[in-house]
C-alpha atoms as a PDB file:
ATOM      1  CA  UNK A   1     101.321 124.334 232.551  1.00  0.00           C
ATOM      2  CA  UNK A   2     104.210 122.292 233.101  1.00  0.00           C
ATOM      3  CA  UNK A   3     102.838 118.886 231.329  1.00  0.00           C
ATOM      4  CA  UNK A   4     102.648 121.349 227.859  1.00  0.00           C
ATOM      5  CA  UNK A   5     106.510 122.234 228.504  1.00  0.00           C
ATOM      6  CA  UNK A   6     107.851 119.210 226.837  1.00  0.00           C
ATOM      7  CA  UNK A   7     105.726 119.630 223.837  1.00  0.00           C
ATOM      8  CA  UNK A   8     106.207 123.008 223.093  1.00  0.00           C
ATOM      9  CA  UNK A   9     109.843 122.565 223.148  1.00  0.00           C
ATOM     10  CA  UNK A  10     109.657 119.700 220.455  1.00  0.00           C
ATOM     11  CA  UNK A  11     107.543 121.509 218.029  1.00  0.00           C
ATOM     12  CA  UNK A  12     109.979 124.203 218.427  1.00  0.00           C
ATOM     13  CA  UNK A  13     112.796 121.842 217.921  1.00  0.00           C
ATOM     14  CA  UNK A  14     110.979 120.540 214.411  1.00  0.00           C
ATOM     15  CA  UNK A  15     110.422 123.949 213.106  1.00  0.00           C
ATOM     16  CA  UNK A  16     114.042 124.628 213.545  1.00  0.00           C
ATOM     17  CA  UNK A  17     114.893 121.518 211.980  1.00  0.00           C
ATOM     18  CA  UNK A  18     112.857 122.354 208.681  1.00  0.00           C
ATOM     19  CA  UNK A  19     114.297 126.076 208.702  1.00  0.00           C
ATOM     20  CA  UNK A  20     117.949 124.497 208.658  1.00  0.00           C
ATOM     21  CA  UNK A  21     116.454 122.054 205.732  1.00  0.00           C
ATOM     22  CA  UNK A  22     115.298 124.972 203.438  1.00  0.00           C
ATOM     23  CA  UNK A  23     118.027 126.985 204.423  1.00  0.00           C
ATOM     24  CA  UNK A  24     120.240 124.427 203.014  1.00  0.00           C
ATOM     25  CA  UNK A  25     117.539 123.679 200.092  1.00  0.00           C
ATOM     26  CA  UNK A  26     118.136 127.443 198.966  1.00  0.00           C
ATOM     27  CA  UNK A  27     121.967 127.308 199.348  1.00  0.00           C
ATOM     28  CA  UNK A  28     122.286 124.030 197.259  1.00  0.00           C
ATOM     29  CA  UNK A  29     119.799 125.076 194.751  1.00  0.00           C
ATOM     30  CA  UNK A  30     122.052 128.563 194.799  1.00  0.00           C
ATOM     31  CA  UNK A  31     125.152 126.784 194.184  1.00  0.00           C
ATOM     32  CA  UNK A  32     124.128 124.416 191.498  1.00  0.00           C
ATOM     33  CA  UNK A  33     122.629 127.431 189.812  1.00  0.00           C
ATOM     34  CA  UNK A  34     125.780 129.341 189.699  1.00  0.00           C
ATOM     35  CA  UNK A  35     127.800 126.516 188.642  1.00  0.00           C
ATOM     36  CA  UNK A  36     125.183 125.446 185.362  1.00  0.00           C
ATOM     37  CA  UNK A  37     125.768 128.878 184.177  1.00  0.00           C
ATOM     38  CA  UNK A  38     129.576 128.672 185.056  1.00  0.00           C
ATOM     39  CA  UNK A  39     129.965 125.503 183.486  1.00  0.00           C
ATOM     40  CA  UNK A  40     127.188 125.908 180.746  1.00  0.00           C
ATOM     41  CA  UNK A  41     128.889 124.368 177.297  1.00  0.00           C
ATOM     42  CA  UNK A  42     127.070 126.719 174.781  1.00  0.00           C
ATOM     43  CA  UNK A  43     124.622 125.262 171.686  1.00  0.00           C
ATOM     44  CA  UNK A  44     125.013 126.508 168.769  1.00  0.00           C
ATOM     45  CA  UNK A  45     121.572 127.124 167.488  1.00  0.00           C
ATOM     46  CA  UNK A  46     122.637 126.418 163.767  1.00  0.00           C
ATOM     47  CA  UNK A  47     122.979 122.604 164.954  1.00  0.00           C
ATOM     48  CA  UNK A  48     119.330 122.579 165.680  1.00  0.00           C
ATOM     49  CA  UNK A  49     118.601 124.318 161.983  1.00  0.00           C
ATOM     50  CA  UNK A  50     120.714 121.559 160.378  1.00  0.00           C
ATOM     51  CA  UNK A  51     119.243 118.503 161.992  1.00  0.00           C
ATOM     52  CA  UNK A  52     115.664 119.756 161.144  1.00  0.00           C
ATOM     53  CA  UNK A  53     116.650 119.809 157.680  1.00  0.00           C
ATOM     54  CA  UNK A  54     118.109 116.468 157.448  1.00  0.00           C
ATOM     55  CA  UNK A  55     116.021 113.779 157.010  1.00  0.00           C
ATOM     56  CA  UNK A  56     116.011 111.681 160.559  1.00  0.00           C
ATOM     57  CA  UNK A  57     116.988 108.393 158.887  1.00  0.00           C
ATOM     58  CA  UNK A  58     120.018 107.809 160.898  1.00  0.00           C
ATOM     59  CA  UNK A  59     121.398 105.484 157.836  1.00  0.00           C
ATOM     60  CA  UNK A  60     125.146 106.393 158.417  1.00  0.00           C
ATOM     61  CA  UNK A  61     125.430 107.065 154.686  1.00  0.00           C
ATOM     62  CA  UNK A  62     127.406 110.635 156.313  1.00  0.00           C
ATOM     63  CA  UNK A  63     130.054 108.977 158.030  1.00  0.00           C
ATOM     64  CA  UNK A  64     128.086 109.648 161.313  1.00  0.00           C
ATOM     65  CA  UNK A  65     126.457 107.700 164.044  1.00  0.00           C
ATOM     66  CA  UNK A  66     123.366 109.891 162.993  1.00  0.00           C
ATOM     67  CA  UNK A  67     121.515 112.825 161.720  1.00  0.00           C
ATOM     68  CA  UNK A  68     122.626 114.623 164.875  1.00  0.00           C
ATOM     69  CA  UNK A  69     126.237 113.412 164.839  1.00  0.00           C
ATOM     70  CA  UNK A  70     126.094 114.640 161.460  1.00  0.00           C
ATOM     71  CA  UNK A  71     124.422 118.386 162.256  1.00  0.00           C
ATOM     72  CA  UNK A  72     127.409 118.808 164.672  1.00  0.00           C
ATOM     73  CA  UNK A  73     130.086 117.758 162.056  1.00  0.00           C
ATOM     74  CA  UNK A  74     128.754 119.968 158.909  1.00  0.00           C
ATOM     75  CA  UNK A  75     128.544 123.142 161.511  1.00  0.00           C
ATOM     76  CA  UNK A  76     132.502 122.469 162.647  1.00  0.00           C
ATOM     77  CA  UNK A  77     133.431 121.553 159.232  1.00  0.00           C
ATOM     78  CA  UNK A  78     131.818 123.038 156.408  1.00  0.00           C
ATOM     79  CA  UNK A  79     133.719 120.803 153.826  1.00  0.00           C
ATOM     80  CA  UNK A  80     131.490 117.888 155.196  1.00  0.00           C
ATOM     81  CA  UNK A  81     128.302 119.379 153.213  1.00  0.00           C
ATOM     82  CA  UNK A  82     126.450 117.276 150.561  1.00  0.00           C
ATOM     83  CA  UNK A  83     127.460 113.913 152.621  1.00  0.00           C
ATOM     84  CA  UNK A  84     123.646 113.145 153.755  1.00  0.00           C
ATOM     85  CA  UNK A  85     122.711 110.643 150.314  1.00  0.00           C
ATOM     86  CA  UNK A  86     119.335 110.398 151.001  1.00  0.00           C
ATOM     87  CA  UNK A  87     118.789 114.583 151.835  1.00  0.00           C
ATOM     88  CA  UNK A  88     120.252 115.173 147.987  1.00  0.00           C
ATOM     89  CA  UNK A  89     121.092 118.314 146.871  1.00  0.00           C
ATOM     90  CA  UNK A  90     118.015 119.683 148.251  1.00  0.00           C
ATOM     91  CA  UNK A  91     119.595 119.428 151.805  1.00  0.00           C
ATOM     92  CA  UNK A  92     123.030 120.611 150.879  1.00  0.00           C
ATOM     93  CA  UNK A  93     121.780 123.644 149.650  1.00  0.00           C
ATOM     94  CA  UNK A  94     119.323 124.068 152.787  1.00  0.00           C
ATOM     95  CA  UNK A  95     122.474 123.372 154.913  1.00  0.00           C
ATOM     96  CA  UNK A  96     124.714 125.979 153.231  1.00  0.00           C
ATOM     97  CA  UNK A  97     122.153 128.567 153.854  1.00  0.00           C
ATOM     98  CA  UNK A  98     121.971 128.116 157.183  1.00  0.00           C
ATOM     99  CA  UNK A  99     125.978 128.444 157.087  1.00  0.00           C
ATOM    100  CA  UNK A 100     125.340 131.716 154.659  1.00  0.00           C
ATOM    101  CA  UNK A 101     128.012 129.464 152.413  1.00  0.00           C
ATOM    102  CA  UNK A 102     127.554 129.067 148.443  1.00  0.00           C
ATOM    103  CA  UNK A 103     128.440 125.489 146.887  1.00  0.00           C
ATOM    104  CA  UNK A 104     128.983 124.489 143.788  1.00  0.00           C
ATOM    105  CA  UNK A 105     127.559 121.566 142.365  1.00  0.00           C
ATOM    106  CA  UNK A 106     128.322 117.762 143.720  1.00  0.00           C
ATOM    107  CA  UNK A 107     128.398 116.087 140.662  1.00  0.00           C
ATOM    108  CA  UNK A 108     126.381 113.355 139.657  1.00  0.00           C
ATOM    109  CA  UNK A 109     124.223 111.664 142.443  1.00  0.00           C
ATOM    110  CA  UNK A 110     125.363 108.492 143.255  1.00  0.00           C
ATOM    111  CA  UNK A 111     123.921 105.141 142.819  1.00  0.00           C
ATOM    112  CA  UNK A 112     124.219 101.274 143.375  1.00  0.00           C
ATOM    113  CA  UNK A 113     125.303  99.106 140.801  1.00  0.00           C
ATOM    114  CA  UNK A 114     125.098  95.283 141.303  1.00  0.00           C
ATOM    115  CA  UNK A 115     127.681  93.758 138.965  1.00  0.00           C
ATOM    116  CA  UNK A 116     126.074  90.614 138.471  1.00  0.00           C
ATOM    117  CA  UNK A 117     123.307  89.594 136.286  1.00  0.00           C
ATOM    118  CA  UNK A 118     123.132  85.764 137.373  1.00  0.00           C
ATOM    119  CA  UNK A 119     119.802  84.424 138.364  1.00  0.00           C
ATOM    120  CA  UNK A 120     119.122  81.042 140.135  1.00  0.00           C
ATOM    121  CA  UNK A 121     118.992  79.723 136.189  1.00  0.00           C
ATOM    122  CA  UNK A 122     121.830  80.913 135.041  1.00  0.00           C
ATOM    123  CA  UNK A 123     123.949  79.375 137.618  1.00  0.00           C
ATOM    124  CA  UNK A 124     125.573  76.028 138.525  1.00  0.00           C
ATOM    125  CA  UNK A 125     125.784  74.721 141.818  1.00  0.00           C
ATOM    126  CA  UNK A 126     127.205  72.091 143.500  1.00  0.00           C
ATOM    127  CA  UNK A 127     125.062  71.382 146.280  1.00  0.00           C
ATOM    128  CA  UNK A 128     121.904  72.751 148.259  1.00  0.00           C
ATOM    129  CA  UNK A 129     123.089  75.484 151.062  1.00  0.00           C
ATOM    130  CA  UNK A 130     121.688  74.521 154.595  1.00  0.00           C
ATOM    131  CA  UNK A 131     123.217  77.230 156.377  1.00  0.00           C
ATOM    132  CA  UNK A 132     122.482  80.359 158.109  1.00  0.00           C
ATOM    133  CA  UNK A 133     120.597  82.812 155.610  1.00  0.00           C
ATOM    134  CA  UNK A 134     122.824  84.905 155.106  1.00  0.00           C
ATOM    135  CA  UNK A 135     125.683  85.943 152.532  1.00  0.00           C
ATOM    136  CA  UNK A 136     128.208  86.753 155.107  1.00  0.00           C
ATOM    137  CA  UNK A 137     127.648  82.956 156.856  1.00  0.00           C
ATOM    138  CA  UNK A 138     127.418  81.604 153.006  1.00  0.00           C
ATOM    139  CA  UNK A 139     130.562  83.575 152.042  1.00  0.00           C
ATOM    140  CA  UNK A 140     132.547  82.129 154.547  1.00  0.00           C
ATOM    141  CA  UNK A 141     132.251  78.626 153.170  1.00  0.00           C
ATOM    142  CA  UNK A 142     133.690  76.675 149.758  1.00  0.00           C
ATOM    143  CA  UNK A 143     131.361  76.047 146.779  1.00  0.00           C
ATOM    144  CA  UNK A 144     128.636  77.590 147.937  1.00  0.00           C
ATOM    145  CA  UNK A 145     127.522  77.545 143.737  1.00  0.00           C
ATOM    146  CA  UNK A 146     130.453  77.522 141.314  1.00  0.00           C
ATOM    147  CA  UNK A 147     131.116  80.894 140.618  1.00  0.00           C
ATOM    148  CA  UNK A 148     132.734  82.313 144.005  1.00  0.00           C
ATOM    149  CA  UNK A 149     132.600  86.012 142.866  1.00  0.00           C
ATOM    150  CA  UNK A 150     128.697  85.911 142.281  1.00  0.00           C
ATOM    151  CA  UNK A 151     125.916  87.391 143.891  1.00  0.00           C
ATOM    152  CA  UNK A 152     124.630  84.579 146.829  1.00  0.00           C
ATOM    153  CA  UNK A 153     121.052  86.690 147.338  1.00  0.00           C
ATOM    154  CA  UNK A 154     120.641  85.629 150.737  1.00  0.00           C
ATOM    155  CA  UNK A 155     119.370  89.196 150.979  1.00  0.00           C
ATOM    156  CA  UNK A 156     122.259  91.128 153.201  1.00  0.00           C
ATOM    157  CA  UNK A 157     122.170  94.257 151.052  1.00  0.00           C
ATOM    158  CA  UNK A 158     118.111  94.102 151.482  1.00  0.00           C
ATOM    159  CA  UNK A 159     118.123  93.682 155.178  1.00  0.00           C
ATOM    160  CA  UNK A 160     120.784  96.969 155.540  1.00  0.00           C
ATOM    161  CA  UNK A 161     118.497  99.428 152.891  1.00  0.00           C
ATOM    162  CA  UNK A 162     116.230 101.633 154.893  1.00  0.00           C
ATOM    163  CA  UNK A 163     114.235 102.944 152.316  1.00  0.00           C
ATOM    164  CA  UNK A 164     112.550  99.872 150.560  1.00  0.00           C
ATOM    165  CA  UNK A 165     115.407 100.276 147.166  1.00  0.00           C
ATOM    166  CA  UNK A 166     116.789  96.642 146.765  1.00  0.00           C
ATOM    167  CA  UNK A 167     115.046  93.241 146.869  1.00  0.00           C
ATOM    168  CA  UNK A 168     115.963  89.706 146.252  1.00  0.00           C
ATOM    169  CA  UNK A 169     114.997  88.790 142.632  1.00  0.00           C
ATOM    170  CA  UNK A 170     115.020  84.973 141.413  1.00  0.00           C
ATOM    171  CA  UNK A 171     118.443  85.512 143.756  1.00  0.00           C
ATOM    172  CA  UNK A 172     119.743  88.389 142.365  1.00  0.00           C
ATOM    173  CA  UNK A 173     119.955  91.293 144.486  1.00  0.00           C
ATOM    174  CA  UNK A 174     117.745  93.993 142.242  1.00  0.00           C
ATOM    175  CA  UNK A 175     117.796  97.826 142.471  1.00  0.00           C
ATOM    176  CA  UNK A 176     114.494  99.888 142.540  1.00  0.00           C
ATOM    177  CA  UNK A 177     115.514 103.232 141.365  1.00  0.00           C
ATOM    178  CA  UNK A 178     112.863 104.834 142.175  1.00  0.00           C
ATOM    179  CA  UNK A 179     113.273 104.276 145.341  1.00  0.00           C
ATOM    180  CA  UNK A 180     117.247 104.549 146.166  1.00  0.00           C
ATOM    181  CA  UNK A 181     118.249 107.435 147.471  1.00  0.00           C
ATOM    182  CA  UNK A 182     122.340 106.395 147.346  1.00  0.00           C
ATOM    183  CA  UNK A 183     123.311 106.246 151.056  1.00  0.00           C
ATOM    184  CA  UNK A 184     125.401 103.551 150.314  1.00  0.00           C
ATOM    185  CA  UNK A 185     124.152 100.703 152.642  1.00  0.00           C
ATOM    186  CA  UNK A 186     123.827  97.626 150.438  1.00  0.00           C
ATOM    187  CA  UNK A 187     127.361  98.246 149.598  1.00  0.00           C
ATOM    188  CA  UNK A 188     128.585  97.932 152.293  1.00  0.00           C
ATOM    189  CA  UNK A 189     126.563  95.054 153.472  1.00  0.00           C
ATOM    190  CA  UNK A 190     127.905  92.967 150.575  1.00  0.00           C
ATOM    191  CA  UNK A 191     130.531  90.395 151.489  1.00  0.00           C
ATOM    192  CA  UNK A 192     131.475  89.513 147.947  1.00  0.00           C
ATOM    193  CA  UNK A 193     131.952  93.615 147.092  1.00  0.00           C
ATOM    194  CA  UNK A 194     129.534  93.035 144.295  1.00  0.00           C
ATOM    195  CA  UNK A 195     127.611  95.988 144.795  1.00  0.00           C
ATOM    196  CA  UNK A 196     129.488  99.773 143.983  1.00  0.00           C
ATOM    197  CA  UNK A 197     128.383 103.093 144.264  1.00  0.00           C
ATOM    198  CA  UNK A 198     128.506 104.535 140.805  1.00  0.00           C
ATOM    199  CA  UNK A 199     128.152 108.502 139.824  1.00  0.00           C
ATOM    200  CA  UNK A 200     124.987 108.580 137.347  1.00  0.00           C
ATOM    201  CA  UNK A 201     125.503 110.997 135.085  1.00  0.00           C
ATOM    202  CA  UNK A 202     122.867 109.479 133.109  1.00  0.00           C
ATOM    203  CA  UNK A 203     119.163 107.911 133.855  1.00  0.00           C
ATOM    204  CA  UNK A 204     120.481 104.735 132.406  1.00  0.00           C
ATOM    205  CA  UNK A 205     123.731 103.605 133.148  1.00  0.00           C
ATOM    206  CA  UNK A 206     125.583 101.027 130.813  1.00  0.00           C
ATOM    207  CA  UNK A 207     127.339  98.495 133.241  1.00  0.00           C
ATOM    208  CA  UNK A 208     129.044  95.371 132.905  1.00  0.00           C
ATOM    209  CA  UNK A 209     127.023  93.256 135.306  1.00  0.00           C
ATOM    210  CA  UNK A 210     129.866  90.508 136.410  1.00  0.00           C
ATOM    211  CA  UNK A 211     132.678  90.262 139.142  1.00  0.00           C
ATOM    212  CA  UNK A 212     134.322  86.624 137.551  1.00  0.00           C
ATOM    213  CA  UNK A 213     137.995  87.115 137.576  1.00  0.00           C
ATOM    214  CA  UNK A 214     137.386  83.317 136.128  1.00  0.00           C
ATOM    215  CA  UNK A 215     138.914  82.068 132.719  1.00  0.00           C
ATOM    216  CA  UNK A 216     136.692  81.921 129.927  1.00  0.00           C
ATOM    217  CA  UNK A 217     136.151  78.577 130.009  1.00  0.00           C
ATOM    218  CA  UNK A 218     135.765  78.122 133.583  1.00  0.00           C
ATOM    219  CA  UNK A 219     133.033  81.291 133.433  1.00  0.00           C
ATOM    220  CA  UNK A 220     131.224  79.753 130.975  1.00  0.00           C
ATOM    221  CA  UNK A 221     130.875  76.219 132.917  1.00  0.00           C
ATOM    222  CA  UNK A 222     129.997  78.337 136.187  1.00  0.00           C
ATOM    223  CA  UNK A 223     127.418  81.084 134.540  1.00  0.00           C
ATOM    224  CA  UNK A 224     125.692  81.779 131.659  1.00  0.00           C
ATOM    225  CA  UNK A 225     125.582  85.141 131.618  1.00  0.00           C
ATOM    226  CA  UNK A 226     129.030  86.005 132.836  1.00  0.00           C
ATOM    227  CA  UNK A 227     132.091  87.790 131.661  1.00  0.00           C
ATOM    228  CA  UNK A 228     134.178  85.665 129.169  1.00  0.00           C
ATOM    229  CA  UNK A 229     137.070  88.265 128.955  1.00  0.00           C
ATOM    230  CA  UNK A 230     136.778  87.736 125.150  1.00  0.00           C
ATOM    231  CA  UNK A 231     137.909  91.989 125.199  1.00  0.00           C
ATOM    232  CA  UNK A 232     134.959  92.537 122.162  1.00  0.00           C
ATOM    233  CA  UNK A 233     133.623  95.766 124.366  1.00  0.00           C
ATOM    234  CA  UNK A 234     137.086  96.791 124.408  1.00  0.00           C
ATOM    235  CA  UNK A 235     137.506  97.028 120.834  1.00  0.00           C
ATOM    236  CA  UNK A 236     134.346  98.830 119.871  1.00  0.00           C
ATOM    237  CA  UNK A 237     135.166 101.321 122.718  1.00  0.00           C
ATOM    238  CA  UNK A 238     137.321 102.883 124.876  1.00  0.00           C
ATOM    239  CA  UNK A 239     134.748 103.142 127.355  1.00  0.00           C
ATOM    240  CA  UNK A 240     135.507  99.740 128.386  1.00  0.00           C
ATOM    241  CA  UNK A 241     139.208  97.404 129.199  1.00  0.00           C
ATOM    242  CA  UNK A 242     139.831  93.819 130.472  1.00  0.00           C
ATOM    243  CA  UNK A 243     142.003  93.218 133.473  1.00  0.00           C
ATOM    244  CA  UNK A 244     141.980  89.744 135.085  1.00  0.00           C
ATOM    245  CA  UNK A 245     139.196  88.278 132.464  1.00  0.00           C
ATOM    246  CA  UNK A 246     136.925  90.710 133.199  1.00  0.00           C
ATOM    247  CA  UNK A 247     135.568  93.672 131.818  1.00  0.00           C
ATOM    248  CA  UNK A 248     135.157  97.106 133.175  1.00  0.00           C
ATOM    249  CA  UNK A 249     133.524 100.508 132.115  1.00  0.00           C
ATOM    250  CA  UNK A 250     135.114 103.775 133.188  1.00  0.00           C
ATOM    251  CA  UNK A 251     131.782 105.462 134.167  1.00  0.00           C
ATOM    252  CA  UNK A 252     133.934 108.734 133.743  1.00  0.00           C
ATOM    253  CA  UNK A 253     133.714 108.336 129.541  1.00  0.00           C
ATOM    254  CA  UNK A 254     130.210 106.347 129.343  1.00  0.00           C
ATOM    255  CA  UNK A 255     128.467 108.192 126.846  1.00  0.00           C
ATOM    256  CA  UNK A 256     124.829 106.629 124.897  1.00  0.00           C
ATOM    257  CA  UNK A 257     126.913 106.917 121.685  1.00  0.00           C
ATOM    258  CA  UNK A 258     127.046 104.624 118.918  1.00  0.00           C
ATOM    259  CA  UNK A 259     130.564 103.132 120.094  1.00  0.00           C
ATOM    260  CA  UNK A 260     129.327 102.265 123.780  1.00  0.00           C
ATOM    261  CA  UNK A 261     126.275 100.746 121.606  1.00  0.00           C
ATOM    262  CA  UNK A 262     128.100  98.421 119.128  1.00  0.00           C
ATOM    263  CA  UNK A 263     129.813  97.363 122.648  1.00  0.00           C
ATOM    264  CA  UNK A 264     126.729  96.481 123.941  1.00  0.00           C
ATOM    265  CA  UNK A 265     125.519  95.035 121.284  1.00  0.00           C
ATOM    266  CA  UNK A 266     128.604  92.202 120.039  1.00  0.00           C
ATOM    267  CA  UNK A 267     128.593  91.415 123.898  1.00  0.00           C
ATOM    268  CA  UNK A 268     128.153  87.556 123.297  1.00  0.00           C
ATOM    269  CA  UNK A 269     127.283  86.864 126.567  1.00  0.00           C
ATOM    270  CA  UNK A 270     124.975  89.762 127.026  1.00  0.00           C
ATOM    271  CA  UNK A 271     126.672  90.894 130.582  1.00  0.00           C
ATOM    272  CA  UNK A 272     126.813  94.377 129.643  1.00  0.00           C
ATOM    273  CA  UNK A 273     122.963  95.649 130.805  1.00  0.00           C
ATOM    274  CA  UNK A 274     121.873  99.407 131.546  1.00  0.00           C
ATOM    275  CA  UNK A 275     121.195  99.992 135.165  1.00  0.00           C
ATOM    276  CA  UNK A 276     118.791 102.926 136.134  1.00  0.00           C
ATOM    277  CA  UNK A 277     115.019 104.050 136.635  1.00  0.00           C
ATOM    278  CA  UNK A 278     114.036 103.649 133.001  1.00  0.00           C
ATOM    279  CA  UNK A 279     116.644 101.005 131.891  1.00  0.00           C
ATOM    280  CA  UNK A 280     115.781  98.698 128.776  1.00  0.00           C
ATOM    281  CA  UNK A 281     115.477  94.636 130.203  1.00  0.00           C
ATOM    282  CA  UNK A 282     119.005  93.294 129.851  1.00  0.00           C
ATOM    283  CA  UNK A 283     119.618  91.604 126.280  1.00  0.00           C
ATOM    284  CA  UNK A 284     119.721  87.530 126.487  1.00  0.00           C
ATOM    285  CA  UNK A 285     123.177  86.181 125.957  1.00  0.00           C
ATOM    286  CA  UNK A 286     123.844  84.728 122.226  1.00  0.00           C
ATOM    287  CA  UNK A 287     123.881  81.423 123.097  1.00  0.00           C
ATOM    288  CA  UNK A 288     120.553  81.412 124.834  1.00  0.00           C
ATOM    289  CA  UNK A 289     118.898  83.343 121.911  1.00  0.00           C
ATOM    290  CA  UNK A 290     116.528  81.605 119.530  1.00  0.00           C
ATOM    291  CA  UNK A 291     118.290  80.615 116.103  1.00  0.00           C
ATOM    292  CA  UNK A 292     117.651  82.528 113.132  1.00  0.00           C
ATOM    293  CA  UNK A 293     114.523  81.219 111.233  1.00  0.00           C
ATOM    294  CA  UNK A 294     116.046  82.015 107.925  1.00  0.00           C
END
């Protein structure tokens, strides 16, 4: 009997071990219990009803890291709402529901404008760029092509757009839309600042489609489809002023009237365009127009 001493005594001696184990198990697990509901930072459920109504993009159009950053914002302030571009109004109003708050309309949505018209035609270069692709490595350079306020179309504003809205054309960066939802992106991917985010309170927008702060002269040996300054637009309307050579409409007063019209129309180098989902092709300049036959 005495050999089975020894072994009796260490199973004992493991059994007692394991009881001390679970004992402790169950006193950690009771502590850690009682401090997660001590501790426990509450969740507002509304957060969850926000981000299922936004649409997951993450584009930073809000002001926010993402659509989650952004549920949390809207919930703590309310003044936040109708920030999500691509959600629209659809989402604002989905959002204020949720708050059990009543808004009043946002205005016109807005949209990009690219003010430039320039293709790789209509502009004069001085040499072949060998650089990195890019308009923020072609920016940084001199005499990348003549006109230094131009569009480069190395395709920044492309790469940033999410949804498809803005491709490279003939190396103009070119608007779809139909597809834009206005988060604001490409505008902010644009070294040169070409590209603005304009309230549409029409389809078709009328838009002067240049950035040259150049001298007449100078524009005209740079582009040929630039702003001359000549002030023509100015004097039909007062839709439109020159500062620094360059013409600008106040989107606040466009109007399709006849005034805006005649503008658009005595423009002789055909930079003012309409920009928008159904907008006419822009109107050649004078100079490149065919002579009269008769």
């Amino acid at each position: 009997m005495m050999i089975f001493a020894p072994v009796v005594g260490m199973a004992n001696g493991i059994v007692l071990a394991g009881l001390i184990m679970l004992g402790l198990s169950l006193t950690f697990a009771i502590i850690l219990l009682v401090a997660s509901e001590k501790f426990k930072v509450p969740v507002d459920p509304r957060v969850t009803q926000v981000y299922d109504i936004l649409p997951h993009l993450d584009c930073g159009a809000c002001g926010y890291p993402g659509c989650s950053g952004y549920a949390k914002a809207v919930i703590a302030d309310p003044q936040l709402l109708g920030k999500c571009a691509p959600g629209g109004a659809d989402a604002a109003n989905k959002i204020a529901a949720v708050l059990n708050l009543q808004i009043s309309s946002s205005g016109p949505a807005q949209r990009p404008i690219v003010h430039c018209r320039a293709h790789t035609a209509d502009r004069t270069f001085f040499g072949v760029y060998q650089g990195i692709p890019s308009c923020t490595s072609a920016n940084a350079l001199a005499n990348v092509q003549a006109c230094k306020f131009g569009c480069l179309g190395m395709g920044d504003c492309t790469r940033a757009c999410k949804f498809d809205a803005l491709h490279v054309v003939d190396g103009l960066a070119t608007v779809d839309y139909a597809k834009c939802t206005g988060c604001g992106a490409c505008s902010k991917a644009c070294p040169r600042g070409l590209i603005q985010m304009v309230p549409f309170s029409h389809e078709n927008m009328m838009v002067v489609a240049c950035s040259s702060k150049e001298n007449g002269k100078n524009t005209r040996a740079f582009c040929q489809v630039g702003c001359i300054g000549c002030g023509l637009c100015a004097k039909q309307s007062d839709a439109f002023a020159v500062q620094d050579n360059l013409a600008r409409m106040d989107y606040a007063k466009f109007e399709p009237n006849g005034q805006n019209e005649t503008a658009y129309n005595k423009c002789p180098t055909g930079v003012i365009v309409y920009r928008g989902k159904s907008a006419p092709a822009p109107r050649e300049p004078k100079a490149k127009q065919p002579a009269p036959t008769s």
